[in-house]
Protein backbone atom coordinates (compact mmCIF):
# COMPACT_ATOMS: atom_id res chain seq x y z
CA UNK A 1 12.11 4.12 23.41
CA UNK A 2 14.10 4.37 26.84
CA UNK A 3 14.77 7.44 28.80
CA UNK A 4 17.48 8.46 31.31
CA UNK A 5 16.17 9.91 34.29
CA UNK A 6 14.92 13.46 33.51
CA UNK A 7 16.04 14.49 36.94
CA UNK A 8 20.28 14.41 35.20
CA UNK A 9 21.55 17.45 33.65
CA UNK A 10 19.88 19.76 30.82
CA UNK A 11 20.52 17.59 28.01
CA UNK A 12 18.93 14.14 27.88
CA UNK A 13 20.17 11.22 25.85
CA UNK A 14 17.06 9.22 23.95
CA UNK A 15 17.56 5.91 21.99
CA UNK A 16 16.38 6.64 18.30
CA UNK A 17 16.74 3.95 15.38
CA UNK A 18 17.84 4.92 12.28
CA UNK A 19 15.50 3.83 9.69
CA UNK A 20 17.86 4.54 6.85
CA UNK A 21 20.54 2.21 8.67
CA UNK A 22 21.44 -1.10 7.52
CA UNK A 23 20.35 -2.79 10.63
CA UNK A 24 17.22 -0.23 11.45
CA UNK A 25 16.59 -2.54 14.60
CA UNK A 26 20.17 -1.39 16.05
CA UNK A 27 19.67 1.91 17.70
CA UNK A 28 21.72 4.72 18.21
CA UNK A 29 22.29 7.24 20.86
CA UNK A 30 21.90 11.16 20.53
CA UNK A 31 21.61 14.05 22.62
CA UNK A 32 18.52 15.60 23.00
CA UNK A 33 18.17 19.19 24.53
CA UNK A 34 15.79 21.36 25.79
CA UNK A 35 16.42 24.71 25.04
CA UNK A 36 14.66 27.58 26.35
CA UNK A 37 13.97 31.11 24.36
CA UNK A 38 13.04 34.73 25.57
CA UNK A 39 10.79 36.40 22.21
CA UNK A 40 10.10 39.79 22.14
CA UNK A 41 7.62 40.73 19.44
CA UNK A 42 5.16 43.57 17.72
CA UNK A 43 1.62 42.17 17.37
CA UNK A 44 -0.20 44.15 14.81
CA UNK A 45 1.13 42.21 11.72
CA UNK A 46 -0.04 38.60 13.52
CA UNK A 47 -3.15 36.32 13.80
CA UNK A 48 -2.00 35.77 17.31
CA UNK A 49 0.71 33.25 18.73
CA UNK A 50 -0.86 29.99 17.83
CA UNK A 51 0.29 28.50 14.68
CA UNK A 52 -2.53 28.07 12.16
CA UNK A 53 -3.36 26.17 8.78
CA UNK A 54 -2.96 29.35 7.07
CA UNK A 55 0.22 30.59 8.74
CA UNK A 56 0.69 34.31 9.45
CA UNK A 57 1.09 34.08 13.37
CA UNK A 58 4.46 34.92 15.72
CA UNK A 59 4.33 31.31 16.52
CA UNK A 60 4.37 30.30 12.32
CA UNK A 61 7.65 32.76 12.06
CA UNK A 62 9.32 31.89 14.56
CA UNK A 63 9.22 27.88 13.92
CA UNK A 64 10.13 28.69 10.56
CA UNK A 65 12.90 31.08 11.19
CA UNK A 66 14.06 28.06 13.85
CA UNK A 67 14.07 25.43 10.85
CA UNK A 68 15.83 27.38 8.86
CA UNK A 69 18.75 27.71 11.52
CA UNK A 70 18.70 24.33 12.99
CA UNK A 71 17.73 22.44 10.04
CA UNK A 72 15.56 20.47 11.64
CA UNK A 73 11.83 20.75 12.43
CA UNK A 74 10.91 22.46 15.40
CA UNK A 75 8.26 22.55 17.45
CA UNK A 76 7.44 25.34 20.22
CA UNK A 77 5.66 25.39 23.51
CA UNK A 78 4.78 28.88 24.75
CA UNK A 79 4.47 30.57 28.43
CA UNK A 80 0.80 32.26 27.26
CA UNK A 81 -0.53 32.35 23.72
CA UNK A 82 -1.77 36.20 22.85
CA UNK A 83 -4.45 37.25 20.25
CA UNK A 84 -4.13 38.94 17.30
CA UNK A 85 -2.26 42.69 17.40
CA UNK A 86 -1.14 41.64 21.38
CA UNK A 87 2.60 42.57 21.85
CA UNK A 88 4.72 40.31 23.37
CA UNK A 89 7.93 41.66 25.62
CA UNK A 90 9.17 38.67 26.81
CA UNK A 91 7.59 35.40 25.66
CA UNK A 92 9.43 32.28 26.71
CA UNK A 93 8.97 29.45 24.65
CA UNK A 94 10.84 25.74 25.02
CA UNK A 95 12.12 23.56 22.21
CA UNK A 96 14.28 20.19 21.97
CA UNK A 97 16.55 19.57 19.40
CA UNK A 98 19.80 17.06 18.89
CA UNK A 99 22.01 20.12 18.25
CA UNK A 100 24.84 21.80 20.69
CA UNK A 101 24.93 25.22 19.84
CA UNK A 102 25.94 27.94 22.39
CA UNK A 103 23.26 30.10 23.82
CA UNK A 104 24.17 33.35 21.50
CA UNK A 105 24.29 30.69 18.93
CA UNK A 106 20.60 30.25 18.78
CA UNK A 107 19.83 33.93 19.29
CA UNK A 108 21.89 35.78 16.25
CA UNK A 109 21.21 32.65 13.85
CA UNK A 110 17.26 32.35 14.73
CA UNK A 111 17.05 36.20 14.40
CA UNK A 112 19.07 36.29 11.16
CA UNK A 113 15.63 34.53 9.72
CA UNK A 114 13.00 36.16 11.79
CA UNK A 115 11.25 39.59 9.76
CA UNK A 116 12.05 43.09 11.84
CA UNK A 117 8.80 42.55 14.28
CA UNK A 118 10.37 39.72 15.56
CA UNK A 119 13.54 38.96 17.73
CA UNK A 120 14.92 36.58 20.31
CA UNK A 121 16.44 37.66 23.06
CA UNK A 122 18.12 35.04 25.15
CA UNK A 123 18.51 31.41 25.05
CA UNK A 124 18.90 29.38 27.94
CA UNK A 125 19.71 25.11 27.26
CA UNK A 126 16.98 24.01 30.66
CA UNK A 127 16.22 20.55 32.40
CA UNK A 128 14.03 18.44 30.35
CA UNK A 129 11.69 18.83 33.72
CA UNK A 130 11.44 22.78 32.44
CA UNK A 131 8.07 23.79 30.67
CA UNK A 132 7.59 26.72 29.37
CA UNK A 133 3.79 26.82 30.38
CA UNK A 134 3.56 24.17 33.39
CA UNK A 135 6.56 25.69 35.34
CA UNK A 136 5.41 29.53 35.30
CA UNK A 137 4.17 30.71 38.51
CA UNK A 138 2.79 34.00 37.05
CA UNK A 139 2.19 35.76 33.88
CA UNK A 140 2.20 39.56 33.88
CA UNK A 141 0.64 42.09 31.53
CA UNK A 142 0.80 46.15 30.91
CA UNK A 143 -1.73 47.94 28.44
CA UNK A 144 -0.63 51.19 27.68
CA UNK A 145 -3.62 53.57 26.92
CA UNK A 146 -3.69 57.15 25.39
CA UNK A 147 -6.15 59.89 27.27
CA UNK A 148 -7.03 62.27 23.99
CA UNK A 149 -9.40 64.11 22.28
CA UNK A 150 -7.26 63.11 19.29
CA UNK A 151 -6.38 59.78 17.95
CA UNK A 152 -3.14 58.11 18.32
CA UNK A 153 -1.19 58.78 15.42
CA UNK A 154 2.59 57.76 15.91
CA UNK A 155 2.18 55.04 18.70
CA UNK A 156 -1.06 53.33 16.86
CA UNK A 157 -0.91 49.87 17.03
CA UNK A 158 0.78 50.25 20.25
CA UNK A 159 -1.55 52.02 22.86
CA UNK A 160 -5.31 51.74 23.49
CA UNK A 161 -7.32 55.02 22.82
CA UNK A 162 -10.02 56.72 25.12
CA UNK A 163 -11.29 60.52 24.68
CA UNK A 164 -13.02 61.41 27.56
CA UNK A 165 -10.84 61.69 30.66
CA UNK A 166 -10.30 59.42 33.38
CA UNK A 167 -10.81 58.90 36.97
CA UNK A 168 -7.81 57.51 38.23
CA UNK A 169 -9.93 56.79 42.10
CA UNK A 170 -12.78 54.91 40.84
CA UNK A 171 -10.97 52.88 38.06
CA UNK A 172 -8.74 51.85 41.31
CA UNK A 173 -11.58 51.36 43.09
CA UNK A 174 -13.38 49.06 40.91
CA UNK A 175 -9.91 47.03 40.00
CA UNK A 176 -9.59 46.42 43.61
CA UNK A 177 -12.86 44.55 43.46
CA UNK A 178 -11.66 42.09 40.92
CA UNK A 179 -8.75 41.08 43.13
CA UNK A 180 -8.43 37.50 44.38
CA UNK A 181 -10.20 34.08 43.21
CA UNK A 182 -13.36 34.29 41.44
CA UNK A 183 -15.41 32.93 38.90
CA UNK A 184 -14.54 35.31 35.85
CA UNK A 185 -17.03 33.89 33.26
CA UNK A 186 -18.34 37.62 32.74
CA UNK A 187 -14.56 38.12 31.25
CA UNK A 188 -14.42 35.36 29.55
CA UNK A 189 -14.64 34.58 25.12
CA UNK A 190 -16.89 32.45 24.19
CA UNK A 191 -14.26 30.94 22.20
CA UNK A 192 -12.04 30.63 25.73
CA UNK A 193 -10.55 26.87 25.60
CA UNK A 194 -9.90 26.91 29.18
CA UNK A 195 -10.95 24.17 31.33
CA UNK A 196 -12.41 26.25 34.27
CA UNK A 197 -12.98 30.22 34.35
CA UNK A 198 -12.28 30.39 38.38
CA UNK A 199 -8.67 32.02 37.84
CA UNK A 200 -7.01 34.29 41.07
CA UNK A 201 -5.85 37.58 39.99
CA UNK A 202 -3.38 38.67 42.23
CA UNK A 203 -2.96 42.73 41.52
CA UNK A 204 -3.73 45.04 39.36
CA UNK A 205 -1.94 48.58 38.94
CA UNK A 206 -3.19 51.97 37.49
CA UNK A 207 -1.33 54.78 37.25
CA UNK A 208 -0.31 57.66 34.52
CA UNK A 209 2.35 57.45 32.83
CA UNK A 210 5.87 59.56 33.56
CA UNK A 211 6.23 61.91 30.64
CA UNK A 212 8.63 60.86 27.46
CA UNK A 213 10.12 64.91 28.27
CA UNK A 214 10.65 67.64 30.74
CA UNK A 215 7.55 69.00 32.26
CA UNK A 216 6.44 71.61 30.47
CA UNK A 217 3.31 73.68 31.53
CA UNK A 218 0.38 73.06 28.81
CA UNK A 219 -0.84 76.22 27.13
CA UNK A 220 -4.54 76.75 26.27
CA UNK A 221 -4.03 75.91 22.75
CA UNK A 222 -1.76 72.35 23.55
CA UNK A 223 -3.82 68.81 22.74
CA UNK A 224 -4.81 67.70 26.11
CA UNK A 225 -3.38 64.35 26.85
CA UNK A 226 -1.76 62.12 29.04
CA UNK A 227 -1.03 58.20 29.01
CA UNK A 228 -1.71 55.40 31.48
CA UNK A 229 -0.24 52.00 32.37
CA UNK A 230 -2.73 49.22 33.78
CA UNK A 231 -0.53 46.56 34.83
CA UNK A 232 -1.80 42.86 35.24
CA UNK A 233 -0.07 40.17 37.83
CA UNK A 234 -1.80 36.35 37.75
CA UNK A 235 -1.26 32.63 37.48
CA UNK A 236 -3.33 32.57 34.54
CA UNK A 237 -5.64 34.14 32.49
CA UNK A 238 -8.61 33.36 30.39
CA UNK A 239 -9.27 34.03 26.80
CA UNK A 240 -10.02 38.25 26.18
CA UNK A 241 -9.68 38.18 30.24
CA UNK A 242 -7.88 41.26 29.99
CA UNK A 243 -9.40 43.41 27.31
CA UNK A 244 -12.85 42.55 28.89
CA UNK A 245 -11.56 44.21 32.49
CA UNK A 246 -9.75 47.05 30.31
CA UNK A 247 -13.89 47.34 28.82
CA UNK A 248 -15.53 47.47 32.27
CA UNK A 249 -11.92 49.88 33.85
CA UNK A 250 -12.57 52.46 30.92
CA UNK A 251 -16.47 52.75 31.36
CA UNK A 252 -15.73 53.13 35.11
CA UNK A 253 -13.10 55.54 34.75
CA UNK A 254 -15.17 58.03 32.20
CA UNK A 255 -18.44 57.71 34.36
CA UNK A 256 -20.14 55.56 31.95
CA UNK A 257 -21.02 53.01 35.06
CA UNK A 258 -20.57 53.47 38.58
CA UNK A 259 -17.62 51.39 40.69
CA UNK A 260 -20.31 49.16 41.93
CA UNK A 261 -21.15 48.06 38.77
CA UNK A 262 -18.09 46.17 38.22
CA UNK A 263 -19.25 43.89 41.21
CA UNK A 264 -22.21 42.94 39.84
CA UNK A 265 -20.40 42.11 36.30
CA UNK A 266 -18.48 39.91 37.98
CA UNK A 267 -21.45 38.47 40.12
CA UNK A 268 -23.59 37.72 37.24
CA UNK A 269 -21.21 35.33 35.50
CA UNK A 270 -22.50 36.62 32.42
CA UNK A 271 -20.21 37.91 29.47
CA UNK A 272 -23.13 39.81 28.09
CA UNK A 273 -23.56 42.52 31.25
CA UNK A 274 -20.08 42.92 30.54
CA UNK A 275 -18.09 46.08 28.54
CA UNK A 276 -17.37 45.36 25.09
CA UNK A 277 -13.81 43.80 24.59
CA UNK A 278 -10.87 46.65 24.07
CA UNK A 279 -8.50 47.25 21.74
CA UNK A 280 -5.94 44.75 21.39
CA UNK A 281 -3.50 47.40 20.62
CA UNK A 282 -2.10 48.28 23.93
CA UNK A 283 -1.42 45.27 25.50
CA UNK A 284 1.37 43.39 26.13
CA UNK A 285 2.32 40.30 27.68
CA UNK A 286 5.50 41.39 29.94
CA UNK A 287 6.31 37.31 30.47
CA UNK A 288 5.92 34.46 32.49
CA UNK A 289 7.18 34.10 35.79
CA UNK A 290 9.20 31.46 37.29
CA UNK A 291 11.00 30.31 40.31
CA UNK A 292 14.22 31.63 40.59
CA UNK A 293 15.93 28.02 40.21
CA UNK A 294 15.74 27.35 36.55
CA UNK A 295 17.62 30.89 36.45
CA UNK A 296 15.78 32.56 33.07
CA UNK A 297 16.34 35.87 32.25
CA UNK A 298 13.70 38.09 33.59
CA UNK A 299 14.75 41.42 31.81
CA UNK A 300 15.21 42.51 28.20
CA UNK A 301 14.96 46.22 26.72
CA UNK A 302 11.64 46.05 25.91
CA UNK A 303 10.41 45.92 29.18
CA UNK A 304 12.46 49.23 29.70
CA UNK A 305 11.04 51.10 26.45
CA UNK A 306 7.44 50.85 27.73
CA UNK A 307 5.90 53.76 29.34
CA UNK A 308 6.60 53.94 33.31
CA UNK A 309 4.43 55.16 35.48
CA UNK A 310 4.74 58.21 37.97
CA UNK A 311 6.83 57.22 41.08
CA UNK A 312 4.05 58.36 43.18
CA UNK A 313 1.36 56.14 41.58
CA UNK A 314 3.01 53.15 41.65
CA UNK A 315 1.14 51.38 44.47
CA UNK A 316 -1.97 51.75 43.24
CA UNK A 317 -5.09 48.85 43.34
């Protein structure tokens, strides 16, 4: 097999022989592109991203949907695989294929086949140099957590749950102590397939939510509530990494431990001292990032529909 110089232009041509030809040892030439996707997804019906045996994960739907419209097989590589009932905003994933189709092309007839959960929302045709997990810079995550003596009800599947109140100071405080390069093995699944568990975590954001109406003063008999938004900004992250900060945040934050004992989590390298792992229901991955020169869409509506948080809390840990 001979290839052009992956440094030419999106598509790349590849030398295939035909084995149904008359002559199978006379090759012939066809296009092969890489095509890049943005997915957008609700967790809660999903094993996770990673296809499986069994089926019944985003990854399984998607590469089915995909046959369907390409007629092909297709295989996907994505930014950051999530667990099962994780939410994905803005999942980039990269495929090749022989066909030319324009980039609306691949998003109206791949979502024609996808179920309701499930919906792409850009294509870009990329470099065969672009990889949708070796070229991100950054991955970013938001869980989205209800503050309520009573459990969610409407938003469940979507938004963690805690009933005692929060303290918005010493959940910052104790974030800010997880910030920067460190051995996370005390976050870390046992079932975590990455190679090392030193990851850098560049900044992590708390702050309550702005409210879906008007301001309206609560009256002694109104359900106490409010919502938050932890937001999560790293090259990489390990297996449960998340959910097992969002344990050891949450027990911080209702007085359970003290700030300081987040620093010795993280000292003993020990996933037992740990919080138990959170819900999986709030979280979502917002998307990869990636230098500016491959030119990927970086926005889609569901980034817009999650909860913001107060202008005033924004810089936060």
């Amino acid at each position: 097999m001979q290839h052009e110089d992956p440094a030419r232009a999106p598509g790349r041509s590849t030398l295939v022989a035909d084995p149904d030809a008359p002559n199978a040892s006379r090759p012939e030439t066809r296009a092969t592109r890489r095509v890049a996707l943005g997915v957008s997804y609700r967790g809660g019906a999903y094993s996770g991203w990673q296809s499986q045996p069994y089926g019944g994960t985003v990854q399984d739907a998607l590469e089915h949907a995909l046959r369907e419209f390409a007629v092909h097989p297709v295989k996907t590589v994505c930014a950051g695989r999530t667990d099962t009932g994780v939410h994905g905003i803005n999942q980039v994933v990269h495929l090749d294929t022989p066909l030319s189709r324009a980039p609306f092309s691949w998003v109206r007839g791949t979502n024609t086949f996808l179920p309701p959960d499930i919906a792409v929302q850009w294509a870009a045709e990329v470099p065969d140099t672009f990889h949708a997990r070796n070229s991100a810079i950054g991955r970013r995550y938001a869980y989205i957590l209800l503050e309520s003596p009573i459990k969610p009800a409407i938003e469940a599947g979507q938004v963690g749950w805690v009933f005692r109140p929060l303290d918005l100071q010493a959940m910052r405080e104790a974030a800010a102590l997880l910030i920067g390069e460190h051995d996370f093995s005390s976050f870390r699944s046992s079932q975590c397939q990455s190679p090392t568990p030193v990851k850098r975590l560049r900044e992590i954001r708390i702050a309550p939510c702005r409210p879906a109406t008007p301001f309206v003063p609560p009256r002694d008999s109104d359900v106490p509530h409010r919502y938050w938004r932890f937001d999560f900004e790293g090259q990489a992250f390990l297996h449960h990494m998340i959910r097992n900060i969002m344990g050891c945040l949450i027990a911080v934050g209702t007085g359970t431990q003290p700030v300081s004992w987040v620093q010795r989590v993280l000292e003993a390298r020990d996933r037992k001292v740990a919080a138990p792992t959170f819900s999986p229901d709030g979280l979502y991955f917002l998307g990869p990032q990636y230098d500016a020169a491959w030119g990927l869409p970086s926005q889609v509506p569901g980034l817009s529909w999650l909860p913001q948080p107060l202008p005033a809390d924004v810089h936060g840990a």
